[in-house]
Protein backbone atom coordinates (compact mmCIF):
# COMPACT_ATOMS: atom_id res chain seq x y z
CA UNK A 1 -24.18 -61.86 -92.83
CA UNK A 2 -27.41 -62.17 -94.63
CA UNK A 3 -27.23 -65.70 -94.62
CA UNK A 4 -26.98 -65.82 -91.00
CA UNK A 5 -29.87 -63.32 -90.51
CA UNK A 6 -32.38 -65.59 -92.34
CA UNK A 7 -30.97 -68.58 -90.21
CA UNK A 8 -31.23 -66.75 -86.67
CA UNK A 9 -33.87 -64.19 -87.12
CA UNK A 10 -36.12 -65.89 -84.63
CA UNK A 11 -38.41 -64.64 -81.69
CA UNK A 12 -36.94 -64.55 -78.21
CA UNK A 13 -36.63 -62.68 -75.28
CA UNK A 14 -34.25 -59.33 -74.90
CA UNK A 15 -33.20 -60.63 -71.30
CA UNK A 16 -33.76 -57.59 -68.77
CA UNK A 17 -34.58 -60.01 -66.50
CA UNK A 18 -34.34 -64.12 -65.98
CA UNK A 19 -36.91 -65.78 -65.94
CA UNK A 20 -38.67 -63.48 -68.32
CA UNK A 21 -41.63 -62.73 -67.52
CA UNK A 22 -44.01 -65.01 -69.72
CA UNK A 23 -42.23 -67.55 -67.91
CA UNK A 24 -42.53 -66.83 -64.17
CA UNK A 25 -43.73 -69.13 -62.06
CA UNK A 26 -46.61 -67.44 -60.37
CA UNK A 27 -48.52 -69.97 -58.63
CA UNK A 28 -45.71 -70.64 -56.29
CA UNK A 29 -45.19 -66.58 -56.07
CA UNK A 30 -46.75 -64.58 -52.53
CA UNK A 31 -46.78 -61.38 -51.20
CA UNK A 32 -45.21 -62.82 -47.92
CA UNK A 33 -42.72 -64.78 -49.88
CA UNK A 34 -41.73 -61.73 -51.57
CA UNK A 35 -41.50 -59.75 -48.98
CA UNK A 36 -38.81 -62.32 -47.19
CA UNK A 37 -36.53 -62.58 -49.61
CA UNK A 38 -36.72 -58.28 -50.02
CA UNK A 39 -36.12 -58.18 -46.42
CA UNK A 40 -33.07 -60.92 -46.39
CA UNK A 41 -31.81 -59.23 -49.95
CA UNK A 42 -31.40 -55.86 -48.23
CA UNK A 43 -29.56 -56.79 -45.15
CA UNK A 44 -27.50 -58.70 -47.44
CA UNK A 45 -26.48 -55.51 -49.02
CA UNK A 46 -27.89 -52.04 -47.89
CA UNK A 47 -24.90 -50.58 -46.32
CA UNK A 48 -22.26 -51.90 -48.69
CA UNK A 49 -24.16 -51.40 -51.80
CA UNK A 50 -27.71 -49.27 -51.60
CA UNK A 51 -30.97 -49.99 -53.56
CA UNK A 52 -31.89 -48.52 -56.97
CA UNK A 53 -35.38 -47.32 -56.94
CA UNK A 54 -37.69 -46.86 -60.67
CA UNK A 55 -40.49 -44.31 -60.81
CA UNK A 56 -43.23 -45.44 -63.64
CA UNK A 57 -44.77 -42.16 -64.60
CA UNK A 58 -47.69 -43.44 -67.28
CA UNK A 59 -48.48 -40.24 -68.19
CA UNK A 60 -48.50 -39.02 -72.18
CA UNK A 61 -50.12 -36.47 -74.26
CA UNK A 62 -50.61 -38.41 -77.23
CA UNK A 63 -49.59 -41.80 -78.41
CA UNK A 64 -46.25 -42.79 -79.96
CA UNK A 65 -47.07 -46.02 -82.08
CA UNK A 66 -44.27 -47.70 -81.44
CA UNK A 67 -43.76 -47.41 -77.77
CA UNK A 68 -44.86 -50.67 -75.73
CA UNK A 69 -44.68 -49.46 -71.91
CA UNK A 70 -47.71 -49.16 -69.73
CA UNK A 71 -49.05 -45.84 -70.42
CA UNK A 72 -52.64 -43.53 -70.30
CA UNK A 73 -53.08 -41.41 -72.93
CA UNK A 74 -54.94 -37.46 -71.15
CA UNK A 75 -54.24 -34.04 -71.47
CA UNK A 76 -56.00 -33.80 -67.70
CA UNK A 77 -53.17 -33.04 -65.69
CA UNK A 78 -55.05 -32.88 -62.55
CA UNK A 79 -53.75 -36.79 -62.59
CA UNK A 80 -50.31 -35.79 -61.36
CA UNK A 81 -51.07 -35.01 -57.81
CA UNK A 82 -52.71 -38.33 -56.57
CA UNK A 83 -50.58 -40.05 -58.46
CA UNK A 84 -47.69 -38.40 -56.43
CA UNK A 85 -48.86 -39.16 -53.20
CA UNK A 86 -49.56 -42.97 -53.72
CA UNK A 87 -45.76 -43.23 -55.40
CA UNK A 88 -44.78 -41.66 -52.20
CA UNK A 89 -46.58 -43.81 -49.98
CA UNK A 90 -45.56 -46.88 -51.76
CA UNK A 91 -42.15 -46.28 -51.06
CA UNK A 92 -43.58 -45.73 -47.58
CA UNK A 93 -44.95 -48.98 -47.32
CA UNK A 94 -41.45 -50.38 -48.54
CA UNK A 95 -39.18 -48.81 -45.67
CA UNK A 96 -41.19 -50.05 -43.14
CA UNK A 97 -39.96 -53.86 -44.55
CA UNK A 98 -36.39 -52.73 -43.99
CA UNK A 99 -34.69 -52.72 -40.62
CA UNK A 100 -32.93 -49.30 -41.66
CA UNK A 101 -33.02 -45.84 -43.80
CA UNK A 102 -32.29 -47.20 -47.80
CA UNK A 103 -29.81 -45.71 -49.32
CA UNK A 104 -30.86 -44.98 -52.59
CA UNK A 105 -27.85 -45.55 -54.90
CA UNK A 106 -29.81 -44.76 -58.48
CA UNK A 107 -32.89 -43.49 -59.23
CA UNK A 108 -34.68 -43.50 -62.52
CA UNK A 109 -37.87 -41.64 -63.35
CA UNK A 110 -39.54 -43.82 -66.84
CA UNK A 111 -42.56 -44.07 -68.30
CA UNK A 112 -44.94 -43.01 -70.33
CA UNK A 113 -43.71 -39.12 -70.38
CA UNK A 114 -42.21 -38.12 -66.82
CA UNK A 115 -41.67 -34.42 -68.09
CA UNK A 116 -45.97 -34.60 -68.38
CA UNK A 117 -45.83 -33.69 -64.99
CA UNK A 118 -44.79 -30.09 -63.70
CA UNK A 119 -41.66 -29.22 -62.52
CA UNK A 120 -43.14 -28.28 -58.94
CA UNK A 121 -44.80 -31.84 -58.84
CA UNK A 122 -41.79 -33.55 -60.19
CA UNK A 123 -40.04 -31.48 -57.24
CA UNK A 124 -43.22 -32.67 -54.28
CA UNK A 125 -42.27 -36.18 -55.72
CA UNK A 126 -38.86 -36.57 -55.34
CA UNK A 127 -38.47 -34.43 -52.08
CA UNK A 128 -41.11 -37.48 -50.47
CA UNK A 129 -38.91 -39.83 -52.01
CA UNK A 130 -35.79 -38.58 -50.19
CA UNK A 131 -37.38 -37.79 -47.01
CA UNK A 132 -37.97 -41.73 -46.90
CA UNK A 133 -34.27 -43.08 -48.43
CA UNK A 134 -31.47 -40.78 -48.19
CA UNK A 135 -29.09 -40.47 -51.52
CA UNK A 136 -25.97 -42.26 -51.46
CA UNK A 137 -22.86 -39.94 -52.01
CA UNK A 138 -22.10 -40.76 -55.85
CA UNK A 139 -25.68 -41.72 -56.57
CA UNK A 140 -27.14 -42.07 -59.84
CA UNK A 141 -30.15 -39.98 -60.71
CA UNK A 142 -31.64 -40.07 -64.34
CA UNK A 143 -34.53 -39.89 -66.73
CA UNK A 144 -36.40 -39.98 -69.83
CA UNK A 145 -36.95 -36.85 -71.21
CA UNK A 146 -39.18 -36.06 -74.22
CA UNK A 147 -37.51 -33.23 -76.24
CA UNK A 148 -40.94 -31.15 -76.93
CA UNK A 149 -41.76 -30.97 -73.80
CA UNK A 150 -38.69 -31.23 -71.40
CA UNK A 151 -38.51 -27.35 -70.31
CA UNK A 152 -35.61 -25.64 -68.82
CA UNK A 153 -37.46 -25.75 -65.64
CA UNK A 154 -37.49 -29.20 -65.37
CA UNK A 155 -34.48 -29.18 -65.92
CA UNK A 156 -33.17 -27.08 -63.24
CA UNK A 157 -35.77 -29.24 -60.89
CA UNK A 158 -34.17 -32.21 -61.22
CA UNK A 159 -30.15 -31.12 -61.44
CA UNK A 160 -31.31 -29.37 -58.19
CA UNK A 161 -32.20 -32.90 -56.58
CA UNK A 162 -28.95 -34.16 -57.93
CA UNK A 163 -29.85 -35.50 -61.23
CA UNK A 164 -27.31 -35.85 -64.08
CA UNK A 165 -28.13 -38.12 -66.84
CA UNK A 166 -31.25 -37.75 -68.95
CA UNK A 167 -31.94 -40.01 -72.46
CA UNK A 168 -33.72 -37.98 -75.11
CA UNK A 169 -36.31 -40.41 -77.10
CA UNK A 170 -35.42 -39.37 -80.72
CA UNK A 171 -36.01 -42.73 -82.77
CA UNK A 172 -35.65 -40.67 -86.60
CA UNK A 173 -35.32 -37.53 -87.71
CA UNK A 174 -37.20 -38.24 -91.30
CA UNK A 175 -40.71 -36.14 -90.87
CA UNK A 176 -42.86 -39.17 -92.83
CA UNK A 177 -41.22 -41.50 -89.88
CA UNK A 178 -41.89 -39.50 -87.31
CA UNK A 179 -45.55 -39.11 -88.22
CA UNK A 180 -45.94 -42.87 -88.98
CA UNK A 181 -44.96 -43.60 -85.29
CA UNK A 182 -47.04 -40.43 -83.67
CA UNK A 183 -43.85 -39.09 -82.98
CA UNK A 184 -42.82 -35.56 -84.77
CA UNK A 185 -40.29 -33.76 -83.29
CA UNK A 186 -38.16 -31.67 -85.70
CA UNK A 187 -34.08 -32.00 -84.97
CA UNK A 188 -34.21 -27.89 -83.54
CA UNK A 189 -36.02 -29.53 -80.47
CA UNK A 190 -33.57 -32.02 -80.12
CA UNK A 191 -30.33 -29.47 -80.06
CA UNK A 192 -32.46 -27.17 -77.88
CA UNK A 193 -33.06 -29.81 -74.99
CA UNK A 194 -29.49 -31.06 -75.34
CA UNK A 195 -27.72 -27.87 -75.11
CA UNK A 196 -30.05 -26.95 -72.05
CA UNK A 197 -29.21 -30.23 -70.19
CA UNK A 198 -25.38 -29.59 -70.96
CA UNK A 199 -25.88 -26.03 -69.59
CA UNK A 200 -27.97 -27.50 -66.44
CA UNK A 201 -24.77 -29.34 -65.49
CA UNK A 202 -26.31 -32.60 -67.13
CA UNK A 203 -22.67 -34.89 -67.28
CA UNK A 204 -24.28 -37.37 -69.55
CA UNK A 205 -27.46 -36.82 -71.93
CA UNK A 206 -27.89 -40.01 -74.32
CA UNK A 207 -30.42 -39.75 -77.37
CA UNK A 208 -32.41 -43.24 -78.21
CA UNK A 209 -32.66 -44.01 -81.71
CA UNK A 210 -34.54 -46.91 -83.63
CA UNK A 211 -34.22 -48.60 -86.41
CA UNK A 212 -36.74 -50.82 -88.85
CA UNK A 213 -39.42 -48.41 -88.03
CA UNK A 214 -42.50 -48.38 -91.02
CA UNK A 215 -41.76 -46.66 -93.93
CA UNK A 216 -37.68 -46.02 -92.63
CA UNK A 217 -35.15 -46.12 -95.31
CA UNK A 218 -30.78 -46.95 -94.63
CA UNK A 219 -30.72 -43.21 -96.02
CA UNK A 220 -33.07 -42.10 -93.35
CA UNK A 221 -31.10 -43.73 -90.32
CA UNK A 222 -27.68 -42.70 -92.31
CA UNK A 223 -29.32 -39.14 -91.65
CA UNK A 224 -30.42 -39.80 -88.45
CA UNK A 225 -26.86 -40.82 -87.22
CA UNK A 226 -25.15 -37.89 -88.76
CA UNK A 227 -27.49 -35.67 -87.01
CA UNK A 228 -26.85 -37.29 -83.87
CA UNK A 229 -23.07 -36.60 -84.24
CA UNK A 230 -23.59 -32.96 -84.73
CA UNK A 231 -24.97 -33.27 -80.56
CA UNK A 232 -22.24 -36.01 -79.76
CA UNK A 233 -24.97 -37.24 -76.71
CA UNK A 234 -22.70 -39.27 -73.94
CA UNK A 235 -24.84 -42.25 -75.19
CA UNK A 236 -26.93 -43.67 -77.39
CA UNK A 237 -29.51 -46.58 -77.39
CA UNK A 238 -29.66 -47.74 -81.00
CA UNK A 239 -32.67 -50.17 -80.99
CA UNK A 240 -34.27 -52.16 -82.89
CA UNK A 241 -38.00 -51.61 -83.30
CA UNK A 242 -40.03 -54.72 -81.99
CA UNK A 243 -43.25 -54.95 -83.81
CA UNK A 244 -45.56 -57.00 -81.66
CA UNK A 245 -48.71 -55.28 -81.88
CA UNK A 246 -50.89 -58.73 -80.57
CA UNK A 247 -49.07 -57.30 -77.21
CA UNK A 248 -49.36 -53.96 -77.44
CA UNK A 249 -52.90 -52.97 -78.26
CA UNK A 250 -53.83 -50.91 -81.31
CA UNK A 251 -51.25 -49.03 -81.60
CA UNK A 252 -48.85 -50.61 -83.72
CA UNK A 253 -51.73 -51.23 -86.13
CA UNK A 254 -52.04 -47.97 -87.67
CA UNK A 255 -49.32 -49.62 -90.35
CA UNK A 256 -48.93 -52.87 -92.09
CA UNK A 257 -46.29 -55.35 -91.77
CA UNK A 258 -45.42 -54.14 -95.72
CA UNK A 259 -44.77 -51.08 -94.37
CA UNK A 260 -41.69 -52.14 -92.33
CA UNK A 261 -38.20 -52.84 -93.86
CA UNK A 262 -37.44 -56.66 -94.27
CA UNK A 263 -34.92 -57.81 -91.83
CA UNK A 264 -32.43 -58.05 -94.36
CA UNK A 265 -32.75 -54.10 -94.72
CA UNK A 266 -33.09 -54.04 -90.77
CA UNK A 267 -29.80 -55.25 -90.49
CA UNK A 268 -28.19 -52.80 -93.07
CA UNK A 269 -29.79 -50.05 -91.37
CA UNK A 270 -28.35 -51.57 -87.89
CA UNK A 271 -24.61 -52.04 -89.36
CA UNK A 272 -24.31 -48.98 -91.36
CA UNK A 273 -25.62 -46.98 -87.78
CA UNK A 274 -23.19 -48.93 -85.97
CA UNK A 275 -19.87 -47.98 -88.48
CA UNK A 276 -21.07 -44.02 -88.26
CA UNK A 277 -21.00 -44.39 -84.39
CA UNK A 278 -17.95 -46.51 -84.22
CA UNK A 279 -16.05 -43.98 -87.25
CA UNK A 280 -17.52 -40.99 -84.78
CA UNK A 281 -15.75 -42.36 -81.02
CA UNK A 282 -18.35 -44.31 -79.97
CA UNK A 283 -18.13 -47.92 -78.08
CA UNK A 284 -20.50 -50.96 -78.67
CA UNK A 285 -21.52 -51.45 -74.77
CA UNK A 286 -23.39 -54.44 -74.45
CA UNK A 287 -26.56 -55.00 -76.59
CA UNK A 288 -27.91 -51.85 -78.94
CA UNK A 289 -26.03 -49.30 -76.59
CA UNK A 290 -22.66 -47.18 -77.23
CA UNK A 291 -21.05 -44.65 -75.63
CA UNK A 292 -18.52 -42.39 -75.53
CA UNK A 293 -15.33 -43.08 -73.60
CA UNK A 294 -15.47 -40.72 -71.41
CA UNK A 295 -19.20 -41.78 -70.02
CA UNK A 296 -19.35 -43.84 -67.12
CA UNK A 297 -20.61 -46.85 -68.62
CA UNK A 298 -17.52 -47.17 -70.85
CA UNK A 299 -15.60 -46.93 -67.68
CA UNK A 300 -18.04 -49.62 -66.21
CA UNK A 301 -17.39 -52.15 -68.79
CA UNK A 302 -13.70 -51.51 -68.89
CA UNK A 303 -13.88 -52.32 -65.24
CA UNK A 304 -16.35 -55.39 -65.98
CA UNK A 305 -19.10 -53.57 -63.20
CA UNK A 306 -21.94 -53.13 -65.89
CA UNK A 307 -25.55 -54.27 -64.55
CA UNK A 308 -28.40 -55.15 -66.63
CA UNK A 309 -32.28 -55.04 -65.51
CA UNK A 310 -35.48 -53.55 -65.81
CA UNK A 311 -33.97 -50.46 -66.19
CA UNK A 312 -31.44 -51.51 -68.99
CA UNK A 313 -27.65 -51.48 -68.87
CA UNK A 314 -26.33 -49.46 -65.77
CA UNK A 315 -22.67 -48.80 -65.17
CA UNK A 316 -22.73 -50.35 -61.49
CA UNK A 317 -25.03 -52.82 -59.29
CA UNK A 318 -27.29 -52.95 -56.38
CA UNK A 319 -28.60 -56.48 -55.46
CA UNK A 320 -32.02 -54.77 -54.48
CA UNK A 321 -34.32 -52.61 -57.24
CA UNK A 322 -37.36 -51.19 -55.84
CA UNK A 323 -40.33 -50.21 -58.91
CA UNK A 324 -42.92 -48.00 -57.84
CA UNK A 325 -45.68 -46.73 -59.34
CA UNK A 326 -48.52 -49.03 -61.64
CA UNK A 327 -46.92 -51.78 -63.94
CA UNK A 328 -43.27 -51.29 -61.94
CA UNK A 329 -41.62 -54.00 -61.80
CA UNK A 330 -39.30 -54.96 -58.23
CA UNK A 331 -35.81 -57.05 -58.03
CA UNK A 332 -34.88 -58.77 -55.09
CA UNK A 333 -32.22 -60.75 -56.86
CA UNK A 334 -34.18 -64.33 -55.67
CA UNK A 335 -37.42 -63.22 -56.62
CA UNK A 336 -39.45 -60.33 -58.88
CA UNK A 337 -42.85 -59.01 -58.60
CA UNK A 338 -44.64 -56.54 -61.29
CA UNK A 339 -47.76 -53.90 -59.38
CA UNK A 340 -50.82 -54.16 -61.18
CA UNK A 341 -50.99 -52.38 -64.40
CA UNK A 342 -54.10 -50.24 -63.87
CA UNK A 343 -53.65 -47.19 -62.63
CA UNK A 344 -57.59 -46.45 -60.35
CA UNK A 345 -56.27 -50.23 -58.60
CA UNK A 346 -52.84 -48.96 -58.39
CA UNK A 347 -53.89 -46.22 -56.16
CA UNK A 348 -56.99 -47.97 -54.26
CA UNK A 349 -54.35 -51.10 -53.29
CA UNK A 350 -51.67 -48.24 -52.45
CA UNK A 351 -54.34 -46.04 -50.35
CA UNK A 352 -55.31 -49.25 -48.50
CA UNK A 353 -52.26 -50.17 -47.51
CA UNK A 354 -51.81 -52.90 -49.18
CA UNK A 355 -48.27 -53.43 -51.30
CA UNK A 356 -50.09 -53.07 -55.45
CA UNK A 357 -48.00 -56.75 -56.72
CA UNK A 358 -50.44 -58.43 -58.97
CA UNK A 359 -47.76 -61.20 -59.67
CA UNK A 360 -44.21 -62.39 -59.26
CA UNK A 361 -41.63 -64.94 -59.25
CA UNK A 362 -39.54 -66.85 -56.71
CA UNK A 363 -35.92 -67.80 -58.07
CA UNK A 364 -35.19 -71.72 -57.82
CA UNK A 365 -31.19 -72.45 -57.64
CA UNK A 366 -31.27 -73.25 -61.48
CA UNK A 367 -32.98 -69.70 -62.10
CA UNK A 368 -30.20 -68.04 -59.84
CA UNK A 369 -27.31 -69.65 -61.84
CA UNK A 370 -28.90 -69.56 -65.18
CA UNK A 371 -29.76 -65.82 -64.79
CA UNK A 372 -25.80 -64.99 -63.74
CA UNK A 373 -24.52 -66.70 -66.94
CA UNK A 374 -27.51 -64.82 -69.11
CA UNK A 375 -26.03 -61.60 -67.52
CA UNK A 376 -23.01 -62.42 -68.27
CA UNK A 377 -23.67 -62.75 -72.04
CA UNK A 378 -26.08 -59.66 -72.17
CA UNK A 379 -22.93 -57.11 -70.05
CA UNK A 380 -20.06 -58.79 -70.96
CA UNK A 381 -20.28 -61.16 -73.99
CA UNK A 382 -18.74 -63.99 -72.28
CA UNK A 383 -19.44 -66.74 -69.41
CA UNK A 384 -17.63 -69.02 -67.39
CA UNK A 385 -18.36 -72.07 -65.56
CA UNK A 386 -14.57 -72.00 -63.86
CA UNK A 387 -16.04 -71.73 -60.50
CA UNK A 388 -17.93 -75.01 -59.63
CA UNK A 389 -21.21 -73.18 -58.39
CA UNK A 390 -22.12 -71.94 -62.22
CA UNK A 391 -22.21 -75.14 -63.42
CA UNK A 392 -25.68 -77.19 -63.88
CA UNK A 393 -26.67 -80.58 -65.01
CA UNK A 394 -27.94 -79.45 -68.31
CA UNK A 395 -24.81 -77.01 -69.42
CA UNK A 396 -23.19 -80.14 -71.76
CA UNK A 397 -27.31 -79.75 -73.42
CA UNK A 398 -26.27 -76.04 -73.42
CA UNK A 399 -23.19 -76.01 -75.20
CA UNK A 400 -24.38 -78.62 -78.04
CA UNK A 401 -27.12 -76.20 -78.91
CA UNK A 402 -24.19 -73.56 -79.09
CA UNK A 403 -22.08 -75.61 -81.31
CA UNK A 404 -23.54 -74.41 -84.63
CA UNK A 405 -23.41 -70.83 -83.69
CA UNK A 406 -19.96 -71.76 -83.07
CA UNK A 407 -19.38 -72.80 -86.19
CA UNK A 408 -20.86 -69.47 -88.04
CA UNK A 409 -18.05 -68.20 -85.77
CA UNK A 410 -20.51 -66.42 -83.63
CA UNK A 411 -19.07 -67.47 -80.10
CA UNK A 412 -16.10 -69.28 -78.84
CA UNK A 413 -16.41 -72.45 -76.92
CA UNK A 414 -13.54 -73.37 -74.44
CA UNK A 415 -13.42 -76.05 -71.63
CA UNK A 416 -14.85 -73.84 -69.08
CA UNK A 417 -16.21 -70.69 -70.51
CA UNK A 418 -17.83 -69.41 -73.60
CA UNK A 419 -16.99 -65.90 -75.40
CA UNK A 420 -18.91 -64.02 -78.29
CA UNK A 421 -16.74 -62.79 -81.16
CA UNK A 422 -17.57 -59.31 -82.32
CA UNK A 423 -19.59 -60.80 -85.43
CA UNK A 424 -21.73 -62.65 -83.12
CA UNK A 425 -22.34 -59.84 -80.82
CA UNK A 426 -25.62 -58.78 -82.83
CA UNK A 427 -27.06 -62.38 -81.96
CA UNK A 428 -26.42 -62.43 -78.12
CA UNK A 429 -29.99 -62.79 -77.63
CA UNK A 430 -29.28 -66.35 -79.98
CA UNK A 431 -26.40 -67.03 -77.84
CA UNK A 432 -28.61 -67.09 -74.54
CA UNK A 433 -31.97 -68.57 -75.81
CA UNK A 434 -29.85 -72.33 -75.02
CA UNK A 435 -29.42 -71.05 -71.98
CA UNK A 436 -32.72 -70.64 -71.31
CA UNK A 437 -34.06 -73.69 -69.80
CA UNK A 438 -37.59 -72.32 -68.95
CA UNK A 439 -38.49 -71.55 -72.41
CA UNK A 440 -36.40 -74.81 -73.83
CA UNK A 441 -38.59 -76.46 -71.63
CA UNK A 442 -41.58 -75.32 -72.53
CA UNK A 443 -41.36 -73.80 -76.30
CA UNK A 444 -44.40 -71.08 -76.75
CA UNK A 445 -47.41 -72.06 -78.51
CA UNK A 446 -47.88 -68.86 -80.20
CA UNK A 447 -45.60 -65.87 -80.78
CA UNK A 448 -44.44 -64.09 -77.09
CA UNK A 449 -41.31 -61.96 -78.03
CA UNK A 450 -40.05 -59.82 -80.81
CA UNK A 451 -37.60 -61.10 -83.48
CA UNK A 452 -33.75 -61.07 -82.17
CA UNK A 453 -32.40 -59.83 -85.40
């Protein structure tokens, strides 16, 4: 296994989305071009299948060096009401596009820190959200909560707007961790806003942890994963931190690359995290994620119905994803397009009426085809070109490139479909880069993603 880190431990993309987004096409991308294929994407699939809909909340106290979303760092919480109101009327702006009410299938409030804002705001927010799209009858309502500060009224806020899954950000329980990373939390916190979300009728709480952080040791994460099995959370995220502070500002430059463990230690810490969940009744579920068998995801993926986009893995689809709010980013299935990432032109564009997309992308057939195999790989660990319209000129190029992972025994190759083995399952990101025919096409000049292993 070591062997094969050193060979494949190379930068490339995590695939939420395909293209990704260094490589959209955005010179061919407009607002009315977007808006078409929202409008034909919706009537495509509205009444059989509903819209999912992503709240970016930016909002944070203090900042967590190793988080890369969009975010503003204030303790002025006067912030939360305009904010609120140009959300609201963003979402607005969308239903008049669509020819009918949306029905909102899931919902997901991210951000920065949505429990920054007040339960009674949280409350204004989602009410104006629901007065536009109405909820579909097993919708999916979720959110990031941050343990020191997710209160029992929140809580009760959301559960009371039908909300049922929340994801704790946890990352390490090891107090010199947590205060490399900005991030200290002791594990009392952690019980304390798990057993209130159980109590709040919360069906599925998940905890996120990470692994390779500075100065984290295997015994660290060993801990770390033992005290997550004393909770048993539905779910857990067990990522792998991406260091890539030329993206992310300043913040991941309060330690030094010496400080992190190599990536042969990276991928101890990873396995050893991954036996403890497996020995403890989890499931692997796609990439970095496991649950327990009686979440819904585990159900999704033994029915084959797991999604993966901007939100990560989800246990059903909806062709259409609306993101609100500044840096959101919107899926029409044949096109995306991100809002501008500043939050005083987030709410001028909103307050003017005008729709806040700074950029996007237009799907060409190869994209459309390319992206259903790369989701393939990423949900199921498998493809198939059996049906004629998922094949393209360059998959013989494709499956050459595979051969070699093939023969580490990483994937399978048969006449018409390939299939990752459980050893190669840690380098499905490998496994799709081939795939990839934007980035084949035009290799980066400098560094753009973090390392896959």
């Amino acid at each position: 296994m070591c062997t094969l880190i050193s060979k494949y431990n190379v930068a490339g993309p995590r695939y939420t989305s395909y293209p990704t987004v260094p490589y959209w096409d955005t010179y061919h991308f407009s607002l009315k071009a977007w808006r078409g294929t929202l409008q034909d994407s919706f009537r495509e699939s509205n009444t059989n299948e509903g819209i999912s809909v992503y709240i970016h909340l930016p909002f944070c106290e203090s900042m967590c060096t190793f988080c890369g979303c969009n975010k503003r760092i204030t303790k002025n919480h006067d912030v939360e009401v305009p904010y609120i109101k140009s959300v609201i009327k963003e979402f607005s702006m969308y239903r008049e596009l669509f020819n009918e009410k949306p029905i909102i299938k899931q919902l997901h409030l991210g951000g920065g820190t949505p429990t920054f804002f007040s339960p009674e705001h949280l409350d204004r927010l989602l009410s104006g959200i629901f007065s536009i799209g109405r909820k579909a009858e097993n919708c999916e309502l979720s959110f990031e909560g941050h343990p020191n500060n997710t209160t029992k009224q929140h809580l009760a806020t959301l559960a009371s707007h039908n909300f049922t899954r929340v994801c704790y950000g946890v990352q390490d329980y090891n107090e010199g961790v947590q205060k490399a990373i900005n991030r200290v939390q002791p594990f009392e916190k952690v019980y304390s806003a798990t057993f209130q979300a159980r109590k709040e009728g919360y069906t599925s709480v998940g905890h996120d942890i990470i692994y390779g952080l500075p100065f984290q040791t295997q015994d660290d994460v060993i801990n770390t994963i033992t005290k997550t099995i004393e909770l048993l959370p539905d779910r857990i995220a067990f990522y792998s931190y991406a260091h890539v502070p030329w993206m992310k500002g300043n913040g991941q430059r309060g330690f030094k690359e010496q400080d992190l463990p190599s990536p042969k230690q990276k991928r101890k810490q990873y396995e050893i995290g991954k036996r403890m969940l497996t020995k403890a009744g989890y499931v692997e579920i796609g990439m970095d994620h496991f649950a327990l068998k009686t979440d819904p995801l585990y159900e999704a993926q033994q029915k084959g119905t797991i999604h993966r986009n901007f939100m990560g893995y989800n246990a059903s689809k909806t062709q259409v994803m609306i993101g609100l709010g500044v840096s959101a980013i919107s899926d029409s299935w044949y096109s995306f397009a991100q809002n501008v990432k500043n939050i005083e032109e987030y709410q001028k564009l909103v307050d003017d009426g005008i729709l806040p997309v700074f950029r996007g992308h237009i799907l060409t057939g190869e994209d459309l085809i390319v992206r259903k195999h790369i989701l393939n790989l990423m949900c199921d660990f498998e493809t198939s070109w059996e049906d004629p319209s998922l094949y393209f000129p360059e998959l013989p190029d494709v499956l050459i490139k595979l051969k070699e992972l093939s023969n580490d025994g990483l994937l399978e190759i048969h006449s018409k479909k390939i299939k990752v083995t459980r050893k190669g399952r840690p380098f499905v990101r490998n496994i799709c880069l081939p795939f990839d025919m934007r980035l084949q096409r035009k290799k980066p000049e400098t560094q753009l993603f973090s390392m896959t292993v």
